[in-house]
Each structure stands twice: as C-alpha cells, then as structure tokens.
N, C-alpha and C. Protein backbone atom coordinates (compact mmCIF):
# COMPACT_ATOMS: atom_id res chain seq x y z
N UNK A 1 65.01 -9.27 -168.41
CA UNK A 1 64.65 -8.76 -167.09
C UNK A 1 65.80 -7.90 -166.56
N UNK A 2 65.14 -6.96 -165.95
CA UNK A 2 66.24 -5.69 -165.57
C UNK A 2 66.57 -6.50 -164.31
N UNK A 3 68.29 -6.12 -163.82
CA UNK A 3 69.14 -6.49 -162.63
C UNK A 3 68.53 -5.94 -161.64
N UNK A 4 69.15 -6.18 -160.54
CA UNK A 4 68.44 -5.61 -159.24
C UNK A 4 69.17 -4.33 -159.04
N UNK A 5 70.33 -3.94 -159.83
CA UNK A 5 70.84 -2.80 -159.59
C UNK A 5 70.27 -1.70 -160.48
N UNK A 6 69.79 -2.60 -161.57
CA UNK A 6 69.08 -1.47 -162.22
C UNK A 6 67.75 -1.37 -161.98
N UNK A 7 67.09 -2.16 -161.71
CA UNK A 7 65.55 -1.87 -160.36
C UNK A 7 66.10 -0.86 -159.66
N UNK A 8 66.94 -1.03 -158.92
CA UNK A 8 66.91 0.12 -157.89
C UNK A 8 67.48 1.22 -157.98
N UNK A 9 68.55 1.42 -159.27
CA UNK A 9 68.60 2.57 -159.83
C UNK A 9 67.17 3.47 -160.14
N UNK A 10 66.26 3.11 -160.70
CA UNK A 10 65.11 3.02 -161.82
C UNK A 10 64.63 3.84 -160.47
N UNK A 11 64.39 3.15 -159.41
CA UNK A 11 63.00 3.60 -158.54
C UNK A 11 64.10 4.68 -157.91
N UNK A 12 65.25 4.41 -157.63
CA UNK A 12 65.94 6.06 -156.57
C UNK A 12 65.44 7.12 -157.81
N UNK A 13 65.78 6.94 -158.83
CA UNK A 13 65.54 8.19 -159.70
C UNK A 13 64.12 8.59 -160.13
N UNK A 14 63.09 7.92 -160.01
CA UNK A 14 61.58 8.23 -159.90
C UNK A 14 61.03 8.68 -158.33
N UNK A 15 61.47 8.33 -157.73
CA UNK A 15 60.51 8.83 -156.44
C UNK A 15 61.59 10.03 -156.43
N UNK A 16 62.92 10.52 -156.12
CA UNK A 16 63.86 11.80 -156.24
C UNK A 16 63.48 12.51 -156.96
N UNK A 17 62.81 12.25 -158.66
CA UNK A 17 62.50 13.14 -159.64
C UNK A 17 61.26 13.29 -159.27
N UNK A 18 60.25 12.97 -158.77
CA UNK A 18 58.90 13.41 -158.09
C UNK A 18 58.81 14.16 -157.03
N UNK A 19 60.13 14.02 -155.68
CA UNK A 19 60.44 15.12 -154.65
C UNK A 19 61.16 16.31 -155.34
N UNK A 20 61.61 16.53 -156.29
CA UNK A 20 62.34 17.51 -156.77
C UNK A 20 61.12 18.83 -157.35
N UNK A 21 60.24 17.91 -158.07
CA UNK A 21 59.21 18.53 -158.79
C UNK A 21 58.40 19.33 -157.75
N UNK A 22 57.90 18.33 -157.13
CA UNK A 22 56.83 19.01 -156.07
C UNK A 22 57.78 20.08 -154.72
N UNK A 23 59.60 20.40 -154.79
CA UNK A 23 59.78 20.68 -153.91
C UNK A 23 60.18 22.24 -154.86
N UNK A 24 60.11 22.04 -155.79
CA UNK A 24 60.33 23.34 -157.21
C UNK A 24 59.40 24.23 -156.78
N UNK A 25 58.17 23.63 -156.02
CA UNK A 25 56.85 24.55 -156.26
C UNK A 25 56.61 25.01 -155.06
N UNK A 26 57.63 25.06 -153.91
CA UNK A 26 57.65 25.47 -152.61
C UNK A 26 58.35 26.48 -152.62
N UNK A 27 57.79 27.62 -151.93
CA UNK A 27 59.33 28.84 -151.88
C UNK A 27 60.25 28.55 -150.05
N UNK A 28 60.69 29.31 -150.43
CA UNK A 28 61.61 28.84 -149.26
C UNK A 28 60.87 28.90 -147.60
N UNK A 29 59.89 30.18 -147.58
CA UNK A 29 59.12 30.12 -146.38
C UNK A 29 58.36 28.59 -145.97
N UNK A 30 57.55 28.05 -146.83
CA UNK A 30 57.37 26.47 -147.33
C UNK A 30 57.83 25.36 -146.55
N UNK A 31 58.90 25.46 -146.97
CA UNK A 31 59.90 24.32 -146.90
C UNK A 31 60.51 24.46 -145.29
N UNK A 32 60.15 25.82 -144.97
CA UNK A 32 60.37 25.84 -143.26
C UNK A 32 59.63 25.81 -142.31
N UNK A 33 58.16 25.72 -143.06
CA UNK A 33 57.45 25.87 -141.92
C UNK A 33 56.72 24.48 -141.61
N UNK A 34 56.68 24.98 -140.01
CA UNK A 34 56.65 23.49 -138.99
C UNK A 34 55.63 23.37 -138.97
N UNK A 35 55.49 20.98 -139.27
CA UNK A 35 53.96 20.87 -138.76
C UNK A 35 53.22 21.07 -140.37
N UNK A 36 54.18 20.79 -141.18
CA UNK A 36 53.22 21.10 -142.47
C UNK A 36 53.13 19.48 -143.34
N UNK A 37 54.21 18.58 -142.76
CA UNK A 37 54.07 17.50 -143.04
C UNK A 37 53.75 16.52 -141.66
N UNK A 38 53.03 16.62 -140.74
CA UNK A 38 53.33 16.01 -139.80
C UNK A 38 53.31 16.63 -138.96
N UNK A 39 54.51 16.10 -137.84
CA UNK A 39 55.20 16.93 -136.90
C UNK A 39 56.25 17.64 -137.71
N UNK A 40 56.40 17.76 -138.81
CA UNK A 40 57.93 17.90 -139.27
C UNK A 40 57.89 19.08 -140.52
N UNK A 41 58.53 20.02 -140.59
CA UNK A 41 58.70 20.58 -141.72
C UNK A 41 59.50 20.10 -142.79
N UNK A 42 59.18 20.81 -144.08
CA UNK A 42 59.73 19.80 -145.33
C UNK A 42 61.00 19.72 -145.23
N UNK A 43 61.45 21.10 -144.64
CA UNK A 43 62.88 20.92 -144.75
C UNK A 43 63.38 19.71 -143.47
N UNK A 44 62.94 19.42 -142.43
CA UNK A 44 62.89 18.41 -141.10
C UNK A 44 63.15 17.28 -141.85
N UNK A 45 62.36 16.72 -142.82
CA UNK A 45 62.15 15.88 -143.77
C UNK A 45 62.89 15.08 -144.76
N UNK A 46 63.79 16.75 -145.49
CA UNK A 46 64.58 16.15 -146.57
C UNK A 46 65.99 16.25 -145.87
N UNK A 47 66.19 16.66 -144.21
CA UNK A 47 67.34 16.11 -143.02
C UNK A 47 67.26 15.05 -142.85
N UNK A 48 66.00 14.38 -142.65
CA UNK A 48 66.33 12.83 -142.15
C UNK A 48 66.30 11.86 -143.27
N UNK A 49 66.08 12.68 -144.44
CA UNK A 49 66.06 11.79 -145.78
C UNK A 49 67.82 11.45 -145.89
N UNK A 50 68.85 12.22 -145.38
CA UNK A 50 69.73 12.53 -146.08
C UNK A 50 70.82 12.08 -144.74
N UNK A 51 70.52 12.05 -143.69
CA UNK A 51 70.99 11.14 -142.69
C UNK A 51 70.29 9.78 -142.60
N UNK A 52 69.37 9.37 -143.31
CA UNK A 52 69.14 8.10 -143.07
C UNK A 52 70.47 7.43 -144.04
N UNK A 53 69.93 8.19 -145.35
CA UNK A 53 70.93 7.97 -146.48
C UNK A 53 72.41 7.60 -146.21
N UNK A 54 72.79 9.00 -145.39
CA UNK A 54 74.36 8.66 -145.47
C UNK A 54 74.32 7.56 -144.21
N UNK A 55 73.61 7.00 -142.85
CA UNK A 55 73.89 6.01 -142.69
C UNK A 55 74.24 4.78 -143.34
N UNK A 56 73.57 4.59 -144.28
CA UNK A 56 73.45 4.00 -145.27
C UNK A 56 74.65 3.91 -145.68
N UNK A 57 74.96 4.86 -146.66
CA UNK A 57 76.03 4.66 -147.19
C UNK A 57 77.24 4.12 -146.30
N UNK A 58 77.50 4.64 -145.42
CA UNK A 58 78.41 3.79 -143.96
C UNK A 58 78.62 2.56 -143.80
N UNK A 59 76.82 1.87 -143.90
CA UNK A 59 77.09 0.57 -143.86
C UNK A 59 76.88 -0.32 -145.05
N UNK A 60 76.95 0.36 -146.19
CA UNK A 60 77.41 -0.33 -147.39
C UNK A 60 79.33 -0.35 -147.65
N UNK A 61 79.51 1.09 -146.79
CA UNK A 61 81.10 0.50 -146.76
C UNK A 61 81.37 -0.39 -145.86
N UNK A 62 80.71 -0.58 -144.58
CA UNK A 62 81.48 -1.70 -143.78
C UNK A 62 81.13 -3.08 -144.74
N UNK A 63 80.13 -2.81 -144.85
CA UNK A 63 79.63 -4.86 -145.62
C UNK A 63 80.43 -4.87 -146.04
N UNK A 64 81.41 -3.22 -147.44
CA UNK A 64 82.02 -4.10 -148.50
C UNK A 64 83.46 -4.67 -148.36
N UNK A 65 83.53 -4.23 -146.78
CA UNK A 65 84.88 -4.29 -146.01
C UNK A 65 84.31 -5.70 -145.31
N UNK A 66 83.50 -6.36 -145.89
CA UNK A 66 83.37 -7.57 -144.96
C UNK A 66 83.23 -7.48 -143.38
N UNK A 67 82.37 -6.62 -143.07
CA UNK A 67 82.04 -6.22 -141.89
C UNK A 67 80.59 -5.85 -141.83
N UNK A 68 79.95 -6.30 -140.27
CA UNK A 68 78.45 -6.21 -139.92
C UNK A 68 78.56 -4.62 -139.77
N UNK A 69 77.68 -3.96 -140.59
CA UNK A 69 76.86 -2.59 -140.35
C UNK A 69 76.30 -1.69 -138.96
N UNK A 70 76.84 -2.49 -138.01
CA UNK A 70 76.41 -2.05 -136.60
C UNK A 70 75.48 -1.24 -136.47
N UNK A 71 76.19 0.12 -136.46
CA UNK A 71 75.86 1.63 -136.23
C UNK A 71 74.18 1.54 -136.76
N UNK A 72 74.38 0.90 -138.66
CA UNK A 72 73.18 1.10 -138.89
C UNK A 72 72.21 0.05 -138.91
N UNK A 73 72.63 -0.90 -138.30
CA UNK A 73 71.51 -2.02 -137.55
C UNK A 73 70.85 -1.11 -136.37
N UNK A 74 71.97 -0.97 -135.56
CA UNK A 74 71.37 0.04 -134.17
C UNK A 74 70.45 0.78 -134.50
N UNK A 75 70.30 1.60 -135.92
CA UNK A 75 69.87 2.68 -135.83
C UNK A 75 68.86 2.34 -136.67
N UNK A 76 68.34 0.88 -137.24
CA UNK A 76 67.25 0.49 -137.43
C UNK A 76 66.01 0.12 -136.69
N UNK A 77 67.11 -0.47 -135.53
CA UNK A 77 66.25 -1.03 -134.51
C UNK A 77 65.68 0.01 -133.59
N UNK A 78 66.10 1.18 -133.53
CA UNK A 78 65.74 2.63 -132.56
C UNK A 78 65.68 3.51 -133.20
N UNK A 79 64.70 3.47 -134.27
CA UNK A 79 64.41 4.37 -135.30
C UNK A 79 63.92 5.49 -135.34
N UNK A 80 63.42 5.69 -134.08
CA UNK A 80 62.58 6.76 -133.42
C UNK A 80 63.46 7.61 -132.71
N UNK A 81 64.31 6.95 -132.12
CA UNK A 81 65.74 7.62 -131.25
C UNK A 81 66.50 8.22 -132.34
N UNK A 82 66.34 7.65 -133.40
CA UNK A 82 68.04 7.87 -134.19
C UNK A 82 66.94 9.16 -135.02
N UNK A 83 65.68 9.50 -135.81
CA UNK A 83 65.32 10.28 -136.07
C UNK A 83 65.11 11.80 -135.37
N UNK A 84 64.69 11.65 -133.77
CA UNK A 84 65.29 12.31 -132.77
C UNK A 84 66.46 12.88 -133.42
N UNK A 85 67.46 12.03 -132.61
CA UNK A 85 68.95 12.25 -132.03
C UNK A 85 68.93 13.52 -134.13
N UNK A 86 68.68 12.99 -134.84
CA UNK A 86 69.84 13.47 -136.39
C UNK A 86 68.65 14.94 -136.38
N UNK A 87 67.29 14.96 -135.50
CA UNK A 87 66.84 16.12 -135.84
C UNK A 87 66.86 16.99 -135.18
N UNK A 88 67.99 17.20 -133.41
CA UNK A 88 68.59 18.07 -132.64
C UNK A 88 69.54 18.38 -133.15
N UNK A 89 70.34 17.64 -133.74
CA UNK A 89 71.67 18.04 -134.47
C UNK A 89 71.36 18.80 -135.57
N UNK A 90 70.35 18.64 -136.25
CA UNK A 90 70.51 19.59 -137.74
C UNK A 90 69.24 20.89 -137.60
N UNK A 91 68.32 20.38 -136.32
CA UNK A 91 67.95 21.63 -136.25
C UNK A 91 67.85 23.06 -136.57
N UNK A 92 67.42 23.70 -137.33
CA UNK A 92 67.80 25.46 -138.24
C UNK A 92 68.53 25.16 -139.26
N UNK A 93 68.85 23.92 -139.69
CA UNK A 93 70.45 23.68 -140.59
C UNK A 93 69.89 24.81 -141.69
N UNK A 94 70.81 25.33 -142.56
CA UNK A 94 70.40 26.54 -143.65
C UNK A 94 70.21 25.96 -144.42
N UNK A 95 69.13 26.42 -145.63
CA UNK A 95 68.49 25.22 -146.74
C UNK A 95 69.68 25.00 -147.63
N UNK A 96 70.43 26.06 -148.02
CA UNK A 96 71.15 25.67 -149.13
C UNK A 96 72.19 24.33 -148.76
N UNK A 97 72.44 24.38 -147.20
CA UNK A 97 73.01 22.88 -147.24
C UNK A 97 72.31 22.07 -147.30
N UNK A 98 71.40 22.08 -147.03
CA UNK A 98 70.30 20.71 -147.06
C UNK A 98 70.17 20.23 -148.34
N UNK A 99 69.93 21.33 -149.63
CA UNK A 99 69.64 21.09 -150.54
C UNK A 99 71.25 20.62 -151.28
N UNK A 100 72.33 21.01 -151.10
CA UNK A 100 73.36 20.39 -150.99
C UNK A 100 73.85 18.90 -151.16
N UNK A 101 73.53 18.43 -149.91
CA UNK A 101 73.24 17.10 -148.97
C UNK A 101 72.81 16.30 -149.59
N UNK A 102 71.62 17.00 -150.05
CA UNK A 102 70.45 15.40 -150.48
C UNK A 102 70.91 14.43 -151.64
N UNK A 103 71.20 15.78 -152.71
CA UNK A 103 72.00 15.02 -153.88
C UNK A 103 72.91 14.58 -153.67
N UNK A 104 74.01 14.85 -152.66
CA UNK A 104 75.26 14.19 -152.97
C UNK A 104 75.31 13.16 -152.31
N UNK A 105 74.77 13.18 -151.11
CA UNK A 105 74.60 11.33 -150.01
C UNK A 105 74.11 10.42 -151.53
N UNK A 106 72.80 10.76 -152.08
CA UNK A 106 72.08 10.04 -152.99
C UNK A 106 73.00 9.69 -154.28
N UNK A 107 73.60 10.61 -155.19
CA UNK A 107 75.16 9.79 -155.55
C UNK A 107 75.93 9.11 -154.87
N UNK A 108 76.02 9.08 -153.65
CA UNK A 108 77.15 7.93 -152.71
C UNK A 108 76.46 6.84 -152.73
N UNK A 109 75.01 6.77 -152.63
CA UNK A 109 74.38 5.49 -152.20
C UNK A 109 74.13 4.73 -153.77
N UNK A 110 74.04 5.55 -154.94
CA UNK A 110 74.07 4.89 -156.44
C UNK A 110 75.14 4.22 -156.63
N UNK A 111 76.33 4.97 -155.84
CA UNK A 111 78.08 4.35 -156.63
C UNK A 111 78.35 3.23 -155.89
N UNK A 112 77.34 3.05 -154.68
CA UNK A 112 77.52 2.24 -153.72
C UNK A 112 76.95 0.61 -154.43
N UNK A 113 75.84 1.02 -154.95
CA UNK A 113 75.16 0.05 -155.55
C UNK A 113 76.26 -0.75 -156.57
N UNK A 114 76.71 -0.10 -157.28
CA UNK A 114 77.99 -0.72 -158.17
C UNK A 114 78.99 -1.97 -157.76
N UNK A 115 79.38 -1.60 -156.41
CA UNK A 115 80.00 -2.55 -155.58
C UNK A 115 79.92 -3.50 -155.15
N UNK A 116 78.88 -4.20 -155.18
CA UNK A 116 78.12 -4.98 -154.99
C UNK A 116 77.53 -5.77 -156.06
N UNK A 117 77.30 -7.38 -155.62
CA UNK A 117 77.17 -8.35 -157.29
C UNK A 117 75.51 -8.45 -157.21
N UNK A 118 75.15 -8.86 -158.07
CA UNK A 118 73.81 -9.77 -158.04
C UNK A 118 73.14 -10.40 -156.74
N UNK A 119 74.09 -11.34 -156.72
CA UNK A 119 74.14 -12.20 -155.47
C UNK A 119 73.78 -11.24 -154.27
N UNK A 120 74.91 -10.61 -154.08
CA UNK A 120 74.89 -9.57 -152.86
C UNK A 120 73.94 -8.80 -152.74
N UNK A 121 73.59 -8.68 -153.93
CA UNK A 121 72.08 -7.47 -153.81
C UNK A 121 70.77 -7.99 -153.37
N UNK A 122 70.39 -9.15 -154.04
CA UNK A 122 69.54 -10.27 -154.38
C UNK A 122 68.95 -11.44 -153.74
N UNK A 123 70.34 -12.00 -152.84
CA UNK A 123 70.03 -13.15 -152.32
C UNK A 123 69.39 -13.25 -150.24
N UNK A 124 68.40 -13.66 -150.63
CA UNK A 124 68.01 -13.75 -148.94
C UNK A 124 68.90 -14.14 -148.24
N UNK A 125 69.15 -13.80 -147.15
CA UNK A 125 70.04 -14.57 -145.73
C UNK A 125 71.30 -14.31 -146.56
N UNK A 126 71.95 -13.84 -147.61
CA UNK A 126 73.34 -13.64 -147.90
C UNK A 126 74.04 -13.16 -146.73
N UNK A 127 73.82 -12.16 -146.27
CA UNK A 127 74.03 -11.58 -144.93
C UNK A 127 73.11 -11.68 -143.81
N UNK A 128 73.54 -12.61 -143.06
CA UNK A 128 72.93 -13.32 -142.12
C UNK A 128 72.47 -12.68 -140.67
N UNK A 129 73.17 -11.23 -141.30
CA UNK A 129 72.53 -10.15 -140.05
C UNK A 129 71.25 -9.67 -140.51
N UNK A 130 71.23 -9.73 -142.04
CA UNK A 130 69.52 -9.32 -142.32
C UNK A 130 68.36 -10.12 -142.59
N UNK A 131 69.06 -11.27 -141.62
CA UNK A 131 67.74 -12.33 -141.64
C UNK A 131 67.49 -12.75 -142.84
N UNK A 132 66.24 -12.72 -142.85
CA UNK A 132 65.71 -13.40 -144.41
C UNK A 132 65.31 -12.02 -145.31
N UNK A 133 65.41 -10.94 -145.18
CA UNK A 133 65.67 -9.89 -146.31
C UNK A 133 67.02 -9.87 -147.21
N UNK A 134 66.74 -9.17 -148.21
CA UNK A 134 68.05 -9.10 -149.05
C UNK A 134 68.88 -7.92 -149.06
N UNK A 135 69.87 -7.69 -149.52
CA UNK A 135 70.47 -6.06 -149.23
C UNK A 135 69.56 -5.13 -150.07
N UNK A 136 69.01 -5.45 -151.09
CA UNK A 136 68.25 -4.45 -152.05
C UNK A 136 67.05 -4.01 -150.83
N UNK A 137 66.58 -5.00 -150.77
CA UNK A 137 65.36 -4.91 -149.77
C UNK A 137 65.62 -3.06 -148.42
N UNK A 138 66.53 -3.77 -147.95
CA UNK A 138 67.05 -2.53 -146.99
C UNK A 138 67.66 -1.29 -147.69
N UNK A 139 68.28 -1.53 -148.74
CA UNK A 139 68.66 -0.44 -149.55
C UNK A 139 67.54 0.56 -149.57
N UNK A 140 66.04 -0.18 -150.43
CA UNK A 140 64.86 0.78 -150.89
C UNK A 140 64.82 1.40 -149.81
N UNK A 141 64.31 0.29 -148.29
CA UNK A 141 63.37 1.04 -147.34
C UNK A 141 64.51 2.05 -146.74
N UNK A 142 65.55 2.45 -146.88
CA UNK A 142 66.07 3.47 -146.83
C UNK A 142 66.25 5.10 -147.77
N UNK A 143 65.85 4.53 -149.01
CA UNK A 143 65.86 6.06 -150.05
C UNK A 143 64.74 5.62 -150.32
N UNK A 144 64.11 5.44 -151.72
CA UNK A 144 63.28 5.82 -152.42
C UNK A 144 61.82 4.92 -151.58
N UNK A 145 61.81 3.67 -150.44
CA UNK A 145 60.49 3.87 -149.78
C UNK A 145 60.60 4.59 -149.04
N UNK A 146 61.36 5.26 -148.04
CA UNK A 146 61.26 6.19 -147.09
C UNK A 146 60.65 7.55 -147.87
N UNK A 147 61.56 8.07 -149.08
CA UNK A 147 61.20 9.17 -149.82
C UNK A 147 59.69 8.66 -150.08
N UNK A 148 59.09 7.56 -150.41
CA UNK A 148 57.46 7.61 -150.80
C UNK A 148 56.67 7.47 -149.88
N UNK A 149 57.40 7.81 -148.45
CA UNK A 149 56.43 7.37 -147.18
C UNK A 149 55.68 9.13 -147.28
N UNK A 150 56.63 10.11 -147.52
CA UNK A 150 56.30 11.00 -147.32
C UNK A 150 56.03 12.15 -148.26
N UNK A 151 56.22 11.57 -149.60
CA UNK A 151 56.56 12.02 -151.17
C UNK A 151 54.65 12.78 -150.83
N UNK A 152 53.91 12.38 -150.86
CA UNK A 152 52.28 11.99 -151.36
C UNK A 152 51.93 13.86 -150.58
N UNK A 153 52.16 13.91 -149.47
CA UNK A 153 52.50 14.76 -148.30
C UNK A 153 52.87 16.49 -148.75
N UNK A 154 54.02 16.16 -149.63
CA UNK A 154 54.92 17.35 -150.08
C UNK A 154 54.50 17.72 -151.16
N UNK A 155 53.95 17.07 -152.34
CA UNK A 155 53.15 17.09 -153.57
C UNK A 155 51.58 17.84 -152.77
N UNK A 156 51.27 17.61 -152.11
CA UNK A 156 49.69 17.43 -151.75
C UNK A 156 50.20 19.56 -150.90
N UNK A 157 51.14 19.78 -150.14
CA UNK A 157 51.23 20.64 -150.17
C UNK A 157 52.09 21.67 -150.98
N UNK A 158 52.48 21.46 -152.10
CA UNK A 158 52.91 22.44 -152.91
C UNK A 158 51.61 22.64 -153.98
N UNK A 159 50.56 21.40 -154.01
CA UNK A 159 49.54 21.84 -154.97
C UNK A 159 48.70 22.97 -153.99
N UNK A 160 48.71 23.12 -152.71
CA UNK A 160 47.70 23.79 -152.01
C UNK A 160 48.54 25.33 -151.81
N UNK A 161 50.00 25.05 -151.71
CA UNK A 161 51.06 26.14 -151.83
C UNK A 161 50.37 27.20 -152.94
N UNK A 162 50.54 26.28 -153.96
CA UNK A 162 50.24 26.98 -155.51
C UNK A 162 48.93 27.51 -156.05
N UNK A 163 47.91 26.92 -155.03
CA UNK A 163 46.80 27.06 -155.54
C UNK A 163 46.53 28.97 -154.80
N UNK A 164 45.08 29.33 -155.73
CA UNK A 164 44.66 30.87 -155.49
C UNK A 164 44.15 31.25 -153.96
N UNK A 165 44.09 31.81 -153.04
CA UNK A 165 43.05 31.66 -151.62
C UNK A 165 41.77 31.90 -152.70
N UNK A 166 40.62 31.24 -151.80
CA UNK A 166 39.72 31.50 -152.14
C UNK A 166 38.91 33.15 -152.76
N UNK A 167 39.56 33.86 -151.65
CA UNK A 167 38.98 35.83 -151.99
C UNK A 167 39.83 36.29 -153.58
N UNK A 168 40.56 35.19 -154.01
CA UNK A 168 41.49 36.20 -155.21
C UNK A 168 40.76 35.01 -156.66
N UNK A 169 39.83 33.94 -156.16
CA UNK A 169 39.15 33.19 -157.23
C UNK A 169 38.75 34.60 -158.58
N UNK A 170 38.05 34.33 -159.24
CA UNK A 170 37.03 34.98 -160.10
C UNK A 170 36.20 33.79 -160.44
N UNK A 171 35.12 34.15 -160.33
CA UNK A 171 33.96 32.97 -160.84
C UNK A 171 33.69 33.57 -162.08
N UNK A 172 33.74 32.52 -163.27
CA UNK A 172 33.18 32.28 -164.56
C UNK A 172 32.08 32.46 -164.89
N UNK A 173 31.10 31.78 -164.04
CA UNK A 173 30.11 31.70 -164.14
C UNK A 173 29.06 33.02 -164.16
N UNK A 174 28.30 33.28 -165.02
CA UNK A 174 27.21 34.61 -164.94
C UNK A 174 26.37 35.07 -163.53
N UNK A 175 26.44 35.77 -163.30
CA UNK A 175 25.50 35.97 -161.84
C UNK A 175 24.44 36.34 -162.55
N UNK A 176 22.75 35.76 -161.79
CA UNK A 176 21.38 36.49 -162.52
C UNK A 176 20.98 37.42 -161.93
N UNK A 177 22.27 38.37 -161.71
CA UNK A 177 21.66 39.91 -160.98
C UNK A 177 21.48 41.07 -162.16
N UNK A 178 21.68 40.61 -163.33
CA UNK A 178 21.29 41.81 -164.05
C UNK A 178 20.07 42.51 -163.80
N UNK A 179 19.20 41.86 -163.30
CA UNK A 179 17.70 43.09 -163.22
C UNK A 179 18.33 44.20 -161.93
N UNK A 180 19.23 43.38 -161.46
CA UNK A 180 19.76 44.75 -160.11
C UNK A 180 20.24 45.70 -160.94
N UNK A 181 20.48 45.97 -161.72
CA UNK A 181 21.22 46.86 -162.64
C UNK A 181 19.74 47.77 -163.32
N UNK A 182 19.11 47.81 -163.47
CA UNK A 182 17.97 48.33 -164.20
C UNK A 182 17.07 49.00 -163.51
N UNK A 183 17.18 50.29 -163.80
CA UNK A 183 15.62 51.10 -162.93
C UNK A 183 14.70 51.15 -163.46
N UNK A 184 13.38 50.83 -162.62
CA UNK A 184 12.50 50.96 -162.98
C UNK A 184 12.14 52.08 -164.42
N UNK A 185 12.23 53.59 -164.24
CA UNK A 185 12.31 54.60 -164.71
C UNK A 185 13.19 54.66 -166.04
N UNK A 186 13.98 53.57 -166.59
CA UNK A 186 14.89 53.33 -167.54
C UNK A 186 14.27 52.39 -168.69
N UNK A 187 14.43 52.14 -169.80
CA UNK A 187 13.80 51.33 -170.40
C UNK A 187 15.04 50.16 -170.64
N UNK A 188 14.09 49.00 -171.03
CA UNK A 188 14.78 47.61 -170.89
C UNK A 188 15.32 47.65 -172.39
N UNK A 189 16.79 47.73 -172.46
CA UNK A 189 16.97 47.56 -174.29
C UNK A 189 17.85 46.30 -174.43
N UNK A 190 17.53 45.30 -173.03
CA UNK A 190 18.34 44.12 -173.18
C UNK A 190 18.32 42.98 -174.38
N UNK A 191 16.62 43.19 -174.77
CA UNK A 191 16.38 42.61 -176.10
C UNK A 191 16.27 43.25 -177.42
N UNK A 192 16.81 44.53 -177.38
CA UNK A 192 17.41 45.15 -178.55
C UNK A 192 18.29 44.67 -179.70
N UNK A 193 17.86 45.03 -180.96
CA UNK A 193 19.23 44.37 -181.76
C UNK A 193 20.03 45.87 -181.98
C-alpha cells in the first residue's frame, strides 16, 4: 500500500497534469476572459489556485516550527473574504506571472510534504487544531480538490474553445437537391455508364 505522501503526491500530479492539458488549448484571450468559469476568469482561477497554495505552504512551515497555522485557519474559516481580499490584489496580474506562480507554490507544497512523517500526515486529531481531520486531509482540499472543484469547467471550455462555430461546419452528408441541378430541356445522363 502506497504512503500517504505518495497518495498525495500521485493525485497533485493528476489533477495539475489535467489543468495543464486543458489550459494548452486556451489562447491567451481565453484565459482572460470574465465570467467564463463562473464569476471568474481562468486566469481569476489559476490566482486563487496559487494563493490558496502558498497559504498553504505558510502553514506547513509554522506546524513544522511547532506552531498553530493561524493566518491559514483564519483564512479557512472566511473563505469567501480571503478569495475576495487575494482577487483585488492580483487583479490584471500579467499571465506570464501567473503561469510562473502556479508551478512553483506547487513545488513548495510537494517539498513540504517531505517534512512531515506518516503519523503527521495520517493521523486524526494529531493536530488538535484540525479537529478530527488529518493534515493530508487539508493538504488535498487545498491543491488537487480545489484544482477538481473547477478542473471539469476549464476542460469543458477549451473543448468549446477548440471546437468549429457552427457557419465554418461542412456537412458530410449528401443533400437530395440534385434534381435542382437539371433542366428540364437537358437530358438526364445520371444513369449513364
């Protein structure tokens, strides 16, 4: 049976390698425009993916400093505020940082995983600020379930991105207008050999 660090290695790198794919097939107009996932544009999206993240990472350094996570308890419990508050601040941010960002918080939060034992990852009430969840538990619903809250979303519009408008189709199919083609006054040599 795989560790819990390698569970959660396993799933950051499947739901990331599924946002990567479907975000390949967006051009940059795409990825900015508002209201295409939601209230939120993709790029809105892969901001709060990447500030949830590096909260995260924050309070995997306080735990490993033997210290309660505050900041990002707070900012569990006012999740709506703290998505707010990180999406006035990054507002217009330019894609190439964003795209920047995402990967490298998401290496901090893998090396982060390292630091941490079995136990620590694993065990309910270990940390008695997360109740009866485990640290893995809060780990996911921070990267890779958050990334699949909205993964389904970004896939669903890069297939509609990619797809033809309807006026540039060609239909396959035969039309039975050939007799429109034929004058009276002409002879029929359709059954000609």
């Amino acid at each position: 049976m795989a560790s819990t660090i390698e569970q959660l290695l396993d799933k950051l790198d499947r739901s990331r390698e599924r946002l990567l794919v479907a975000l390949d097939e967006l051009p940059d107009e795409a990825l900015l425009e508002p209201n295409t996932v939601g209230n939120w544009s993709v790029a809105d999206l892969l901001v709060q993916q990447t500030a949830w993240e590096s909260e995260l990472v924050t309070g995997l350094l306080r735990i490993s400093q033997g210290k309660k996570p505050g900041r990002l308890l707070a900012a569990l419990k006012h999740d709506e505020e703290y998505g707010r508050l990180r999406y006035e601040e990054n507002k217009g941010r330019d894609l190439d940082r964003i795209f920047d960002d995402l990967p490298q918080v998401r290496i901090q939060v893998e090396e982060w995983l390292e630091e941490f034992s079995e136990k620590q990852l694993s065990k309910k009430g270990h940390f008695s600020w997360l109740k009866n969840r485990t640290l893995a538990d809060l780990i996911a619903q921070l990267t890779y379930e958050h990334e699949l809250r909205y993964l389904p979303q970004v896939e669903a519009l890069a297939q509609k991105w990619q797809a033809p408008p309807a006026s540039m189709t060609i239909s396959l199919t035969p039309k039975n207008e050939s007799t429109d083609f034929i004058h009276e006054d002409e002879p029929d040599d359709s059954f000609a050999n």
